[in-house]
Protein backbone atom coordinates (compact mmCIF):
# COMPACT_ATOMS: atom_id res chain seq x y z
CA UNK A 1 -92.35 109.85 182.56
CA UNK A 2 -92.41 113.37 181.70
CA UNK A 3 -89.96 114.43 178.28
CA UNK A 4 -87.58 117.67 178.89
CA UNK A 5 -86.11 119.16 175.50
CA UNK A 6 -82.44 120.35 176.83
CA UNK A 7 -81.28 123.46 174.12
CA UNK A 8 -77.11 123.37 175.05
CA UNK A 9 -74.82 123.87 172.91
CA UNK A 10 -71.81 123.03 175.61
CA UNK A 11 -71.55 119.63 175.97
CA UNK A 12 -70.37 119.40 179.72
CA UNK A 13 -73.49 121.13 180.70
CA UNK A 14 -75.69 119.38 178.51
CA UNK A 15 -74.09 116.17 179.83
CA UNK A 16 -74.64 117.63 183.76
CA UNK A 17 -78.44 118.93 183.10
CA UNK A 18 -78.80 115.30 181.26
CA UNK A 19 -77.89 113.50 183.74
CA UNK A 20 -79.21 115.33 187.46
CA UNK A 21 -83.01 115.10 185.18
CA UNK A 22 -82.42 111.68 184.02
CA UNK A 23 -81.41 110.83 187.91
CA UNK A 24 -84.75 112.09 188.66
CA UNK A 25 -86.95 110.39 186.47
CA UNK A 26 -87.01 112.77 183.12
CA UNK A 27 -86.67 111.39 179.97
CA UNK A 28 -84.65 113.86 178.11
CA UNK A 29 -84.12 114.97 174.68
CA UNK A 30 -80.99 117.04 173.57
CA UNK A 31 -80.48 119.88 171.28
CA UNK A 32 -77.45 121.70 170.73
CA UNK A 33 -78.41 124.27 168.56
CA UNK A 34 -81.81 126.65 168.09
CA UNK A 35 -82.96 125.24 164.92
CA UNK A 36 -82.19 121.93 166.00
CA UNK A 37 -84.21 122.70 169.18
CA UNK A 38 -86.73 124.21 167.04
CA UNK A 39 -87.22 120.81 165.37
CA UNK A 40 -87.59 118.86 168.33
CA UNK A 41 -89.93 120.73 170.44
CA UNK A 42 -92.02 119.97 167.65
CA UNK A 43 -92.00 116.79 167.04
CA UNK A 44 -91.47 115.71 170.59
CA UNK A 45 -94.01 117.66 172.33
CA UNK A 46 -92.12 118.20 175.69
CA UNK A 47 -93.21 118.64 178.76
CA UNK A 48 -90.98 121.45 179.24
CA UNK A 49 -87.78 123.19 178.03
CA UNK A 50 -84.31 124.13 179.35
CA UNK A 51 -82.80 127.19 176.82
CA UNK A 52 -79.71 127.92 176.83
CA UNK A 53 -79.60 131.74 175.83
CA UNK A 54 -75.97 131.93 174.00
CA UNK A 55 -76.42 129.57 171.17
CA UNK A 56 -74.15 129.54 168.14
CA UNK A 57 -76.41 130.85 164.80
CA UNK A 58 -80.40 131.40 166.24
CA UNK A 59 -79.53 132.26 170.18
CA UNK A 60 -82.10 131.15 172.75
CA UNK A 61 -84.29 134.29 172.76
CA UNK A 62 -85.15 133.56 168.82
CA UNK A 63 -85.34 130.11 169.25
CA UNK A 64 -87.83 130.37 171.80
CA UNK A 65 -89.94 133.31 170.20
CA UNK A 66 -90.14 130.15 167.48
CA UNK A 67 -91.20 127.67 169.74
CA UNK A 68 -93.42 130.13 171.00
CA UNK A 69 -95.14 130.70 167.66
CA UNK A 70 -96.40 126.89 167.44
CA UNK A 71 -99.39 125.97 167.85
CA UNK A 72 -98.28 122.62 169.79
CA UNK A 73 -95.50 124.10 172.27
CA UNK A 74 -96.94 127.84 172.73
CA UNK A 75 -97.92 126.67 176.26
CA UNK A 76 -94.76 124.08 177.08
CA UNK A 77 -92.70 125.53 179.97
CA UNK A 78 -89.52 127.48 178.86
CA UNK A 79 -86.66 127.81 181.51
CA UNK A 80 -83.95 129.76 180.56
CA UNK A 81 -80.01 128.78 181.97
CA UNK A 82 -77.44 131.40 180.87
CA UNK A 83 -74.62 133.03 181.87
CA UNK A 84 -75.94 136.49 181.48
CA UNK A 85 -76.32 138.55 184.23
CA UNK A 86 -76.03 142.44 182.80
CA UNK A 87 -78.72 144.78 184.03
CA UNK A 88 -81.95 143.87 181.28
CA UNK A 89 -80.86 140.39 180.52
CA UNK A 90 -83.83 138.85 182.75
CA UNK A 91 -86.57 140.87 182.01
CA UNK A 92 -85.58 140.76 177.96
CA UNK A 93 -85.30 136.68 178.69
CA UNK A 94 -88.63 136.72 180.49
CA UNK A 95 -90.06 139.04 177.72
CA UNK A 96 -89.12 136.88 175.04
CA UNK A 97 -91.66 134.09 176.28
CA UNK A 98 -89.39 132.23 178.63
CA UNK A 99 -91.30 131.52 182.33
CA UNK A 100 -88.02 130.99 184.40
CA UNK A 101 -84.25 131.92 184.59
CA UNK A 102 -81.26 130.16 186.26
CA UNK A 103 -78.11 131.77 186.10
CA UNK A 104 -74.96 129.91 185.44
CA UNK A 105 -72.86 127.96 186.59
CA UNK A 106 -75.51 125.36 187.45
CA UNK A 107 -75.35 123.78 190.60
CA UNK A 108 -75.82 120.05 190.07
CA UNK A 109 -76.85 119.17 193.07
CA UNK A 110 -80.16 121.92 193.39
CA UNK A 111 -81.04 122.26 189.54
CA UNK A 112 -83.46 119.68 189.39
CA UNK A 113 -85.44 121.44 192.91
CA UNK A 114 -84.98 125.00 191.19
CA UNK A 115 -86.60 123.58 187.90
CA UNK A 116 -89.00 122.12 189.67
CA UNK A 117 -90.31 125.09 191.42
CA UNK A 118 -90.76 127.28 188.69
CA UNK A 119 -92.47 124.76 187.10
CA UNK A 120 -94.98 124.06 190.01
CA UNK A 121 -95.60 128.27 190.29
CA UNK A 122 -96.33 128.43 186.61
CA UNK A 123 -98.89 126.03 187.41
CA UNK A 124 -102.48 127.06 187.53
């Protein structure tokens, strides 16, 4: 069963992103803040990462510079879900080290297929 590290701070989407991966087989481990994702993606090792991009304290863009700097998850998958949708916010996601973007509000239904693709074109 492959492990997903959710970073959400709200709760109803961390509960709807939980549950459509869950649904589909993921085994899923929740953060709701940076440092707290931080922590896990290190001592879980997942197979990949949702990041929310507005987090309360470290946002998503530090927090995954950070997971970007260790050793064990500089490689793991980082898919960012946010809400922002200015002119720059994608390319300064992508920039920051993150290998997908899905815009908000997530679509329960698709989100597992969307995560799913970027994850098999990241693939060598």
């Amino acid at each position: 069963m492959k492990k997903v590290l959710i970073v959400e701070d709200n709760k109803d989407n961390l509960r709807l992103i939980t549950y459509a991966l869950q649904h589909a087989g993921y085994e899923v481990v929740p953060a709701e803040t940076g440092e707290d994702g931080v922590l896990a993606a290190g001592q879980e090792t997942p197979d990949f990462i949702i990041m929310d991009i507005n987090l309360p304290g470290m946002d998503g863009i530090e927090t995954t510079r950070r997971i970007r700097e260790m050793q064990s998850t500089a490689e793991v998958p980082i898919i960012a879900i946010t809400s922002y949708a200015m002119a720059g916010d994608r390319e300064r996601i992508l920039d920051a080290g993150c290998d997908g973007y899905l815009e908000k509000p997530i679509d329960p239904i698709r989100i597992v297929a969307q995560i799913e693709q970027m994850l098999t074109r990241r693939s060598p």
